[in-house]
C-alpha atoms as a PDB file:
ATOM      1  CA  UNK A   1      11.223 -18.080  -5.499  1.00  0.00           C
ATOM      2  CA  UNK A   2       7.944 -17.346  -3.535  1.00  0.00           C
ATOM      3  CA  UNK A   3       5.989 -19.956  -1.359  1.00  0.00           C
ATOM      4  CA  UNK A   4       2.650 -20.567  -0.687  1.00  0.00           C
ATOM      5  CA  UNK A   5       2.167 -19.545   3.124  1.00  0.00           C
ATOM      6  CA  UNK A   6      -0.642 -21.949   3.978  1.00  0.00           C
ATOM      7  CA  UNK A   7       1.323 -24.717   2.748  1.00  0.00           C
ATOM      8  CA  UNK A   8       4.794 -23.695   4.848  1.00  0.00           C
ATOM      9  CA  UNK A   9       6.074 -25.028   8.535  1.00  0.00           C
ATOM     10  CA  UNK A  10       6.941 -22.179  10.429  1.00  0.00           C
ATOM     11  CA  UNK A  11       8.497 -21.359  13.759  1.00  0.00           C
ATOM     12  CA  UNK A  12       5.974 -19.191  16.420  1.00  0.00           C
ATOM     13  CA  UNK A  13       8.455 -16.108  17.037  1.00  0.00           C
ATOM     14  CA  UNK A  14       7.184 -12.578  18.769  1.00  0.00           C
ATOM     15  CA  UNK A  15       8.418 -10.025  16.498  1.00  0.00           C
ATOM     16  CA  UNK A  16       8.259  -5.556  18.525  1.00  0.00           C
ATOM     17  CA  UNK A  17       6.133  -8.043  21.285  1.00  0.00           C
ATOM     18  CA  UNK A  18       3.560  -9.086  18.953  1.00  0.00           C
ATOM     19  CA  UNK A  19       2.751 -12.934  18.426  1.00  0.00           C
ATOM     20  CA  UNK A  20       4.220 -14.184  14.711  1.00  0.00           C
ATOM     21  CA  UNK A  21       5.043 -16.847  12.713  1.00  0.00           C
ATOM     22  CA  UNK A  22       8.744 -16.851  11.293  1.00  0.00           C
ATOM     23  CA  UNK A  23      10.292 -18.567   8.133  1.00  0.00           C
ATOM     24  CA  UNK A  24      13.653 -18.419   5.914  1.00  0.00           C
ATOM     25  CA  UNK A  25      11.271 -18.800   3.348  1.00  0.00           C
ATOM     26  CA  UNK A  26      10.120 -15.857   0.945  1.00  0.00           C
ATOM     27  CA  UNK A  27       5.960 -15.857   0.973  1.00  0.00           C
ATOM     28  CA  UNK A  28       4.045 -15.487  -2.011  1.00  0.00           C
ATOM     29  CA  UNK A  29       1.565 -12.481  -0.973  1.00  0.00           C
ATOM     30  CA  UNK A  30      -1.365 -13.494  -3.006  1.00  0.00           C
ATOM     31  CA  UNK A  31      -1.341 -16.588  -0.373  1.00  0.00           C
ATOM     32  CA  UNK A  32      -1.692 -14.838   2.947  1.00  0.00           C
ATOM     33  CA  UNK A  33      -5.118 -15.051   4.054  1.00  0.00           C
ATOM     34  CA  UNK A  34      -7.065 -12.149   5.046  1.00  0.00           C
ATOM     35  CA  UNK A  35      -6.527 -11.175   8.710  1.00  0.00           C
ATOM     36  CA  UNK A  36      -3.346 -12.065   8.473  1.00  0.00           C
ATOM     37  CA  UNK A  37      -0.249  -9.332   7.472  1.00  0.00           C
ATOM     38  CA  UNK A  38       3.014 -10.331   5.937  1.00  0.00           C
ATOM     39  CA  UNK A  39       6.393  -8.169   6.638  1.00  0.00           C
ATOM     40  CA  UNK A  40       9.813  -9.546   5.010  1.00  0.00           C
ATOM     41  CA  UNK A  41      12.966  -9.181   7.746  1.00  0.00           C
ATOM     42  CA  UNK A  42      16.674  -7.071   6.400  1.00  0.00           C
ATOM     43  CA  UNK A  43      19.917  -8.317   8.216  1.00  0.00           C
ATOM     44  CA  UNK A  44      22.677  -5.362   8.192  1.00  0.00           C
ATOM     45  CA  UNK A  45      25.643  -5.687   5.359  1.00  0.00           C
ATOM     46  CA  UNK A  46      28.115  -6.961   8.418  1.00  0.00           C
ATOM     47  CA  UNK A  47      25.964  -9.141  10.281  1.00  0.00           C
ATOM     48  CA  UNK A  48      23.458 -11.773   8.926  1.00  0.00           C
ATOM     49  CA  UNK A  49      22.703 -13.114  12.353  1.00  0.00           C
ATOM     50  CA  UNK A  50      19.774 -10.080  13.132  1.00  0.00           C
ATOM     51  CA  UNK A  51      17.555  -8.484  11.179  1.00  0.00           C
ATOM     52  CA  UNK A  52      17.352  -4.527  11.851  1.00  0.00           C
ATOM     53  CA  UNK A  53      14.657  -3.518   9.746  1.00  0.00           C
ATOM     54  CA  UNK A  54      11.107  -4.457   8.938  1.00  0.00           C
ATOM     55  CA  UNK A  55       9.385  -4.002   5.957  1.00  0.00           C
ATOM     56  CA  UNK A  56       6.304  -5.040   3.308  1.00  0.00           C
ATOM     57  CA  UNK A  57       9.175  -6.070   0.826  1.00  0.00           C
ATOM     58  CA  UNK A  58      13.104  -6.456   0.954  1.00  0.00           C
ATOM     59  CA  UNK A  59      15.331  -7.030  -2.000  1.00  0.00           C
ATOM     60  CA  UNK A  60      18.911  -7.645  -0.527  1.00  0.00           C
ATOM     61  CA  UNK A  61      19.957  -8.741   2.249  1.00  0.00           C
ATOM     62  CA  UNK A  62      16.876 -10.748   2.967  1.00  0.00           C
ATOM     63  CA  UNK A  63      16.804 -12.272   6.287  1.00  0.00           C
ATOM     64  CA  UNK A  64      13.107 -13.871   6.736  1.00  0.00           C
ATOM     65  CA  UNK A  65       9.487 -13.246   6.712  1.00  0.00           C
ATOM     66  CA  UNK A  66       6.803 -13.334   9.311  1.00  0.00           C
ATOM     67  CA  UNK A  67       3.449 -13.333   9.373  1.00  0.00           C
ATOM     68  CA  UNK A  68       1.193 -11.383  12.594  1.00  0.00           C
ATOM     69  CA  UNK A  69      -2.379 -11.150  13.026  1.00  0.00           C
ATOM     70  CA  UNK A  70      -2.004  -7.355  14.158  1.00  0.00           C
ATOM     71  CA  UNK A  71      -0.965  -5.122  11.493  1.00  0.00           C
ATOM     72  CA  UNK A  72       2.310  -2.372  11.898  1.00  0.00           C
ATOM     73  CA  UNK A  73       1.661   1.215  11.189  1.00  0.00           C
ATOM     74  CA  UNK A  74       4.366   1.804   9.041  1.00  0.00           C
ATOM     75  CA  UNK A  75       5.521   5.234   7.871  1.00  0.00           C
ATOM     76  CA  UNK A  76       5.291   6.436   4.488  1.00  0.00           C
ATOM     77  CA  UNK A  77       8.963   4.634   3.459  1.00  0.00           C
ATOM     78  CA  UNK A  78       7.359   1.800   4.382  1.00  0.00           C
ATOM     79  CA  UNK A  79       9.892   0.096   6.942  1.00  0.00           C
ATOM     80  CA  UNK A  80      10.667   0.425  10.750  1.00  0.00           C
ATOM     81  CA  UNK A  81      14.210  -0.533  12.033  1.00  0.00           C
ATOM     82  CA  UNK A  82      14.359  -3.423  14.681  1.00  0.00           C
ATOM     83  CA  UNK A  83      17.367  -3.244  17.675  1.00  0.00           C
ATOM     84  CA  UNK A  84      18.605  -6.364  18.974  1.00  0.00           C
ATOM     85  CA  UNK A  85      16.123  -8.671  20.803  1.00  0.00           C
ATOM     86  CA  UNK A  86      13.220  -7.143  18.481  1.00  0.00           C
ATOM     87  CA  UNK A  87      13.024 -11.052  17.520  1.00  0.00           C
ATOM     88  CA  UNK A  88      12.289 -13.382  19.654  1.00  0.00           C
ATOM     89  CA  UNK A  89      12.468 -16.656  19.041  1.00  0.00           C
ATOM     90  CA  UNK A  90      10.161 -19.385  21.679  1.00  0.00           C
ATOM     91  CA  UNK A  91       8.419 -22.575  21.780  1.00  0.00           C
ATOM     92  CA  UNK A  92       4.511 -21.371  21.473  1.00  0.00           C
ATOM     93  CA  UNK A  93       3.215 -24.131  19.847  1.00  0.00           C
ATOM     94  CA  UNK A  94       1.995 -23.302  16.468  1.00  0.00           C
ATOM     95  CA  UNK A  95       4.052 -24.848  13.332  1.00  0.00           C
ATOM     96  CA  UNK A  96       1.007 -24.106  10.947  1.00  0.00           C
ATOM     97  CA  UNK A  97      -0.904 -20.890   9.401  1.00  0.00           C
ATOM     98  CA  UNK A  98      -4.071 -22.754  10.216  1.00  0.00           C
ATOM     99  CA  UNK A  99      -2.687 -23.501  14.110  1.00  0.00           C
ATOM    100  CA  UNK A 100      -1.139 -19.625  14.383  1.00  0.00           C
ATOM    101  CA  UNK A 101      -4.535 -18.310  13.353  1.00  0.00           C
ATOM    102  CA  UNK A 102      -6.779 -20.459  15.561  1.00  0.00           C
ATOM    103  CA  UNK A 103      -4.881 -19.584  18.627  1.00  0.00           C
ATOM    104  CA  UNK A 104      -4.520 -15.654  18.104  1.00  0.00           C
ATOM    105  CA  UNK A 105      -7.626 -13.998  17.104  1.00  0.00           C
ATOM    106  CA  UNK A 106      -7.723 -11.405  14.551  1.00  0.00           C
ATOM    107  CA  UNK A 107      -7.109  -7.748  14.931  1.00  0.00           C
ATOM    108  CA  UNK A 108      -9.357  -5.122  14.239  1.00  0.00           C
ATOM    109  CA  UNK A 109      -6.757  -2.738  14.016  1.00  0.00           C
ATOM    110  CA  UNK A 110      -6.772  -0.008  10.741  1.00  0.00           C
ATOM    111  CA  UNK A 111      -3.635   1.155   9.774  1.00  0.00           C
ATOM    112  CA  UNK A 112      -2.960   2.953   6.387  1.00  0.00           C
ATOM    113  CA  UNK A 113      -0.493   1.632   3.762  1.00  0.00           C
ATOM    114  CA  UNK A 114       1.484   3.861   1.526  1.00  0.00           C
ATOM    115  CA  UNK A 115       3.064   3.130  -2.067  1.00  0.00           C
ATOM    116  CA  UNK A 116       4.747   4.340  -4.686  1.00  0.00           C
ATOM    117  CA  UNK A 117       3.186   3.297  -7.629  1.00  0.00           C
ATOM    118  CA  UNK A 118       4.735   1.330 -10.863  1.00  0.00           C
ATOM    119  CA  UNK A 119       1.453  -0.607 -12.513  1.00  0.00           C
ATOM    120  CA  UNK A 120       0.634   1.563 -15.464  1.00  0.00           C
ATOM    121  CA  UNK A 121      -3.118   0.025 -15.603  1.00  0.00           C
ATOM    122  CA  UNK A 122      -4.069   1.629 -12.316  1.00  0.00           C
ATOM    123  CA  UNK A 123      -3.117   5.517 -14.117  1.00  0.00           C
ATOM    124  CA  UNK A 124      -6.261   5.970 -15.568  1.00  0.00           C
ATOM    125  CA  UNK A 125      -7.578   6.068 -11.826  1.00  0.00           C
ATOM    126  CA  UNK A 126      -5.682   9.138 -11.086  1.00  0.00           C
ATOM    127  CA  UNK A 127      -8.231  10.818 -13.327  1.00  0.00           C
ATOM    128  CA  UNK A 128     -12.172  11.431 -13.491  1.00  0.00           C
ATOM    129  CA  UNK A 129     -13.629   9.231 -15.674  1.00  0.00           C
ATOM    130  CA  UNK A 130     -17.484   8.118 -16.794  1.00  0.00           C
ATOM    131  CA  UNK A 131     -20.428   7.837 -13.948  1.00  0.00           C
ATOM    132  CA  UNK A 132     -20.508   3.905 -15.424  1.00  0.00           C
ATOM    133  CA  UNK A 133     -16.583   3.266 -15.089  1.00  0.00           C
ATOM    134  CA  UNK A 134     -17.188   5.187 -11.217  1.00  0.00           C
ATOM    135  CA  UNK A 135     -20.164   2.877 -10.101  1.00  0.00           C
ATOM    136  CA  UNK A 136     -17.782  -0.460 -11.158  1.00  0.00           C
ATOM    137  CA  UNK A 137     -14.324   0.597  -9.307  1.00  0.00           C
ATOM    138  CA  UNK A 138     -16.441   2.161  -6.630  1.00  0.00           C
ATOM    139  CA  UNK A 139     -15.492   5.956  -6.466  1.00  0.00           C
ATOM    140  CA  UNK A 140     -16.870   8.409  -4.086  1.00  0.00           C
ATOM    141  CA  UNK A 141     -15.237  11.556  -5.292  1.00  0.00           C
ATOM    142  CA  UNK A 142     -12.191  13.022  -5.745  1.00  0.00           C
ATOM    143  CA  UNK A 143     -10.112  15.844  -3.587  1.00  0.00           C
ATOM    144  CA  UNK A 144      -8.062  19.039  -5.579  1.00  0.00           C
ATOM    145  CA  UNK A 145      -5.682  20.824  -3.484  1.00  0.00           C
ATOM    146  CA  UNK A 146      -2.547  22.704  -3.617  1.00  0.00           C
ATOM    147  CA  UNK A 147       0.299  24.012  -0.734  1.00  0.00           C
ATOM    148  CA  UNK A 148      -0.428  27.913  -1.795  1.00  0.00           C
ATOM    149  CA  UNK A 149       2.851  29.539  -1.119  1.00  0.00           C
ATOM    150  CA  UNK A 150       4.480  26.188  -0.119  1.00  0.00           C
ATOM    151  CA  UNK A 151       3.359  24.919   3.080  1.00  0.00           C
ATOM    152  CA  UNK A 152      -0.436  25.814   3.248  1.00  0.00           C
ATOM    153  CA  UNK A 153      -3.328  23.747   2.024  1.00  0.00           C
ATOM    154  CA  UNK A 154      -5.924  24.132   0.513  1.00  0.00           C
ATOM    155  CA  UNK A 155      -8.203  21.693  -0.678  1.00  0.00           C
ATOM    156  CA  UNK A 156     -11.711  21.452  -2.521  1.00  0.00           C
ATOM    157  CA  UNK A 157     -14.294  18.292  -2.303  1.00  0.00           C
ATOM    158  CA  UNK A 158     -15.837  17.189  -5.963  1.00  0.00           C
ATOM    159  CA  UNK A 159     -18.416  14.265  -5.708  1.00  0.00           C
ATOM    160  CA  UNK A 160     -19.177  11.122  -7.953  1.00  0.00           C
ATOM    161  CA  UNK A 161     -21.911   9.586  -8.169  1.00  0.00           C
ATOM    162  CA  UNK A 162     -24.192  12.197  -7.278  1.00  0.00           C
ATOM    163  CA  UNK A 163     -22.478  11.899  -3.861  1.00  0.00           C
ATOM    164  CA  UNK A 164     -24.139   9.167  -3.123  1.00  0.00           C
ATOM    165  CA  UNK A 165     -21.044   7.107  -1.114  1.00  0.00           C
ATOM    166  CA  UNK A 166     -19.869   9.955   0.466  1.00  0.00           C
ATOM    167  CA  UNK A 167     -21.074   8.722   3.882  1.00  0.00           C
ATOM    168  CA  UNK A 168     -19.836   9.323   7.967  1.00  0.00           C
ATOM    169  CA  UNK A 169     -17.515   6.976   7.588  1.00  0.00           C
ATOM    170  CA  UNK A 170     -15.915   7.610   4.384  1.00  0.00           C
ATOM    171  CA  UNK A 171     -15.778  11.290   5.789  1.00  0.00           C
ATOM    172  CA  UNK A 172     -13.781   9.816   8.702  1.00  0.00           C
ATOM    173  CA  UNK A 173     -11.566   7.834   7.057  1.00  0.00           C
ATOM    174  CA  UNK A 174     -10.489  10.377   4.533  1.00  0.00           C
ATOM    175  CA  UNK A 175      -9.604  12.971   7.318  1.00  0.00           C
ATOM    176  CA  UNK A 176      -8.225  10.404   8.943  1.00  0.00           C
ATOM    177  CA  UNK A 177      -5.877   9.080   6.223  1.00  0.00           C
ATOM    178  CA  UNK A 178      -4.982  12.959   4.916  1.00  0.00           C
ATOM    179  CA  UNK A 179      -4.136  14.387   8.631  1.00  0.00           C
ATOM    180  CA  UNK A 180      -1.783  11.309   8.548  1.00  0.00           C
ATOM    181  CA  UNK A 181      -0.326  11.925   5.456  1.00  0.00           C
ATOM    182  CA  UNK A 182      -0.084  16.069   6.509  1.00  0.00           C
ATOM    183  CA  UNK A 183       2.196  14.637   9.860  1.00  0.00           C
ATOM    184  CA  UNK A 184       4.640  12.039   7.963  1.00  0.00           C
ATOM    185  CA  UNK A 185       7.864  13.504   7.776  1.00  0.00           C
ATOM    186  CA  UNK A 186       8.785  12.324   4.383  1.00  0.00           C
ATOM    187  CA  UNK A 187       5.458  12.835   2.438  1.00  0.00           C
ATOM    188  CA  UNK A 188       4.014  13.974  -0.579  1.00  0.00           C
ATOM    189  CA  UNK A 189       1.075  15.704   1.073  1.00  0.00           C
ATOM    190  CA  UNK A 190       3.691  17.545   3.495  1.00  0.00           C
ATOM    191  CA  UNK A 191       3.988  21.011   1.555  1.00  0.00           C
ATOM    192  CA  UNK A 192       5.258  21.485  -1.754  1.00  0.00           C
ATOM    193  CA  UNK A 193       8.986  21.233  -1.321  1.00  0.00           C
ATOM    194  CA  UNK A 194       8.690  17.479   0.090  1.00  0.00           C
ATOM    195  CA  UNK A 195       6.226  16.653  -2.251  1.00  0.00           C
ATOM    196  CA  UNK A 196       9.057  17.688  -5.081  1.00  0.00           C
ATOM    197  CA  UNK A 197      11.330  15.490  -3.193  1.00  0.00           C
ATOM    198  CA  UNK A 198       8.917  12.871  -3.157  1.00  0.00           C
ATOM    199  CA  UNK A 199       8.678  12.760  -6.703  1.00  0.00           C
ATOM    200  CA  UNK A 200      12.379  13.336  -7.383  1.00  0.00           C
ATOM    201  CA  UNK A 201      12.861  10.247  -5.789  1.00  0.00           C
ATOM    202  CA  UNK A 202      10.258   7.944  -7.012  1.00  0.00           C
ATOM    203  CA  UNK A 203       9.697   9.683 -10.345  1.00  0.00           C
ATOM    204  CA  UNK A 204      11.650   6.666 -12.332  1.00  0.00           C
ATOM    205  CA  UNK A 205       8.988   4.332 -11.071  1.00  0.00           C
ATOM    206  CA  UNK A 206       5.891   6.286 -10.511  1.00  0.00           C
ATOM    207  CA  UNK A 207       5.501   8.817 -13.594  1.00  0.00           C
ATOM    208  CA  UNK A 208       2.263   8.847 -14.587  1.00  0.00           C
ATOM    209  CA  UNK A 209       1.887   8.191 -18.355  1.00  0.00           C
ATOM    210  CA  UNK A 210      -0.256  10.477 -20.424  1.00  0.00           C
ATOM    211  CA  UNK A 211      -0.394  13.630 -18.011  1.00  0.00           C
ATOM    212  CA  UNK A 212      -0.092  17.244 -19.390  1.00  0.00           C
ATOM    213  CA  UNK A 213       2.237  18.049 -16.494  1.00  0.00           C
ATOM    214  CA  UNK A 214       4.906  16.365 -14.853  1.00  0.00           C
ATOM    215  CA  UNK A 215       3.157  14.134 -12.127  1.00  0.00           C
ATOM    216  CA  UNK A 216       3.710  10.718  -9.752  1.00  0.00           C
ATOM    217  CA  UNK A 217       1.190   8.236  -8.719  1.00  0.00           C
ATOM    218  CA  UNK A 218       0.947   7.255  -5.303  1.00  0.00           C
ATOM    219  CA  UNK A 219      -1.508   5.051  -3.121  1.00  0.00           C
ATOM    220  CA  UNK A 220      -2.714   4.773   0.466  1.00  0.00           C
ATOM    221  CA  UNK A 221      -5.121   2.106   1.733  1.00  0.00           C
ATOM    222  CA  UNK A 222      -6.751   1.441   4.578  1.00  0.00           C
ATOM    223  CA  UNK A 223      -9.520  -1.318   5.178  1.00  0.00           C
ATOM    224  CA  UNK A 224     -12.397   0.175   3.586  1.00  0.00           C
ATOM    225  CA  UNK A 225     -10.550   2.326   1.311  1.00  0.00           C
ATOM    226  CA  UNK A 226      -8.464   3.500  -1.664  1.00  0.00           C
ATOM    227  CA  UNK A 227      -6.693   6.983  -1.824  1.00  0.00           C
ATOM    228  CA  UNK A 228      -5.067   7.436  -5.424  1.00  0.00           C
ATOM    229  CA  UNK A 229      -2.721  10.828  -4.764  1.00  0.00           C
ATOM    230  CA  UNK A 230      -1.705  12.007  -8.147  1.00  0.00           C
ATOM    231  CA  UNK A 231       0.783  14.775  -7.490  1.00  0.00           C
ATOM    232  CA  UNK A 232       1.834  17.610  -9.767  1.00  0.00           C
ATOM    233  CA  UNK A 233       5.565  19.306  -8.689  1.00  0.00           C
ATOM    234  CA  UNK A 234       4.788  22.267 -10.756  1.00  0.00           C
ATOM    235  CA  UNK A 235       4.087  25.932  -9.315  1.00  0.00           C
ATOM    236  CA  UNK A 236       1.304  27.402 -10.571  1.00  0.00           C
ATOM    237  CA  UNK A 237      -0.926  24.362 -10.776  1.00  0.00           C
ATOM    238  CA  UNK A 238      -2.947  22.620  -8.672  1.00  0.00           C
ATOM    239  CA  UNK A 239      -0.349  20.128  -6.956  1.00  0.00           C
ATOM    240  CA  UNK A 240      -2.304  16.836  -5.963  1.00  0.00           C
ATOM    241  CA  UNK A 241      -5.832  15.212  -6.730  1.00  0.00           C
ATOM    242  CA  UNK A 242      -6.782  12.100  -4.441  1.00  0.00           C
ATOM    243  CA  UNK A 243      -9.483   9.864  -6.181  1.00  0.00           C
ATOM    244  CA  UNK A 244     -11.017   7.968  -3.598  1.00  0.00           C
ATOM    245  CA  UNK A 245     -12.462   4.643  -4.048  1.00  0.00           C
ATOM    246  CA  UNK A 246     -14.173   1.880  -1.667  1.00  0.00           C
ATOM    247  CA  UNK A 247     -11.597  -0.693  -1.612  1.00  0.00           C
ATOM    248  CA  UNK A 248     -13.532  -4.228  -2.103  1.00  0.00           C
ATOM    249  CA  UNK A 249     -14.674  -3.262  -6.096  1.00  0.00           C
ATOM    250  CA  UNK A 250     -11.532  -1.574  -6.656  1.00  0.00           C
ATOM    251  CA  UNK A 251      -9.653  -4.310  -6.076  1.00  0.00           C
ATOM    252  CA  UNK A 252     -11.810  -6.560  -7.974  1.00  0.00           C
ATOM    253  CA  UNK A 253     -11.806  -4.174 -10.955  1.00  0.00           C
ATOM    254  CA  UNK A 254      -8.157  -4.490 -10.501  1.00  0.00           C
ATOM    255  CA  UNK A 255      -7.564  -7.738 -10.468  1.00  0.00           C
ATOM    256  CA  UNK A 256     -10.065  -8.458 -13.556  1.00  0.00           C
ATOM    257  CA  UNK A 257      -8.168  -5.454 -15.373  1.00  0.00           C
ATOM    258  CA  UNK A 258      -4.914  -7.532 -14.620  1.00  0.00           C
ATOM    259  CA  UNK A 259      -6.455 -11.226 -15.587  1.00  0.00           C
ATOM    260  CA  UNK A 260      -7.614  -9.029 -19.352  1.00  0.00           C
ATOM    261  CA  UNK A 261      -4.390  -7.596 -19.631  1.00  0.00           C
ATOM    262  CA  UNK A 262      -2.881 -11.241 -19.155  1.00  0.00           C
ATOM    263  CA  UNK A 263      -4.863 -13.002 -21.553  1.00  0.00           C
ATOM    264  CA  UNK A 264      -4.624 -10.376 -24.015  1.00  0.00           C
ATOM    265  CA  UNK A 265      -0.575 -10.651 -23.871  1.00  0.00           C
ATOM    266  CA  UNK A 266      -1.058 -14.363 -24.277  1.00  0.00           C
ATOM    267  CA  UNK A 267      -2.768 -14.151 -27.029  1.00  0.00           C
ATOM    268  CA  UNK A 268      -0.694 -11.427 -29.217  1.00  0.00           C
ATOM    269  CA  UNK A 269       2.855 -14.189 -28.449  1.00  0.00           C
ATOM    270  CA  UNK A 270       1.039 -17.550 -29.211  1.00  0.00           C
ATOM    271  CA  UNK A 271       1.350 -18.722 -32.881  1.00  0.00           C
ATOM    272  CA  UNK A 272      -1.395 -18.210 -35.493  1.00  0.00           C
ATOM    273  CA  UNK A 273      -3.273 -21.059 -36.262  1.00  0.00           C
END
């Protein structure tokens, strides 16, 4: 069972040095206000009385959750182990979301999020699609690119929307977020022989339906923006395309695509009348 984080008492905690709220309780995500980030706490199989690793989402041995007002770059697994005293537990004052976010001020820090992705209505945003479906999910363009013999790259820029969103800082965020995912030990964007093992590993949970060849969905995110990484495994062929979308109508788009989807489901188990 989730809770609603507004509605929680919590203890103030510093969690790697950085202020945070702590609680036993698991959060509901679609609670946490903006400006604020959510991490779930792991305790090791032996010892329940630390937690050694931090991550968006654990599924056993769940120790706690806290919530910061300064994001954690995370690497592409998406968790960062914690040695002892990582947790701190003190007497700051704030019991309350509402107190914890009046006393620290939000951070205007940009870190990118990576996924692995499982929702089979995002897949159709691995691929181009009409100018009309671009201009309502917001998508600037879309970069093709393959590792060459294995460990090159090579990539080639194809616009949407005349080119039209393609702007300084969408050019900086995109080099930014694809130099990242070059550097990350374990990614899909490393060279070709990672990438496989990538998709090896994931491919139960992110094949993408409806492909000619063999590929895996993934996602990064950072504030302004949406990099769908649709990678193909197969030599020979091009081995990734990133769709790149402005993040605010994406997620909108996303979450009306979700609401339909809901509704519709409703409607094909209720009785006819």
């Amino acid at each position: 069972m989730s809770y609603d984080a507004k509605k929680l008492t919590y203890q103030e905690v510093t969690i790697l040095g950085k202020p945070a709220l702590f609680t036993e309780c698991r959060l509901d995500r679609t609670t946490v206000p903006e400006g604020v980030y959510r991490y779930e706490l792991r305790h090791a199989d032996e010892d329940w009385g630390e937690p050694v690793t931090l991550s968006r989402s654990i599924v056993i041995n769940y120790y706690g959750s806290v919530l910061t007002r300064e994001p954690f770059q995370l690497p592409v697994e998406g968790w960062i182990p914690l040695e002892g005293g990582s947790l701190s537990f003190r007497d700051g004052g704030c019991r309350t979301l509402a107190e914890f976010r009046e006393k620290y001020p939000g951070s205007k820090k940009d870190v990118i999020d990576f996924y692995s992705v499982n929702d089979e209505s995002l897949h159709d945003l691995y691929f181009s699609r009409s100018e009309e479906q671009d201009k309502v999910v917001g998508c600037v363009g879309h970069l093709r690119g393959d590792f060459g013999s294995g460990k090159q790259f090579f990539t080639t820029w194809w616009p949407h929307q005349n080119d039209e969103l393609n702007t300084p800082a969408f050019k900086a965020d995109i080099d930014r977020a694809v130099n990242w995912l070059r550097e990350q030990p374990d990614s899909p964007l490393r060279d070709f022989d990672t990438m496989k093992r990538c998709c090896d590993r994931y491919g139960r949970v992110c094949a993408i339906k409806g492909a000619l060849l063999p590929s895996y969905g993934f996602m990064a995110k950072t504030k302004q923006y949406v990099y769908m990484i649709r990678c193909t495994p197969v030599k020979g062929d091009y081995h990734f395309y990133c769709y790149c979308y402005q993040r605010e109508p994406f997620e909108k788009a996303h979450r009306e695509r979700q609401e339909n989807d809901r509704y519709q489901s409703k409607r094909q188990t209720e009785p006819e009348r």
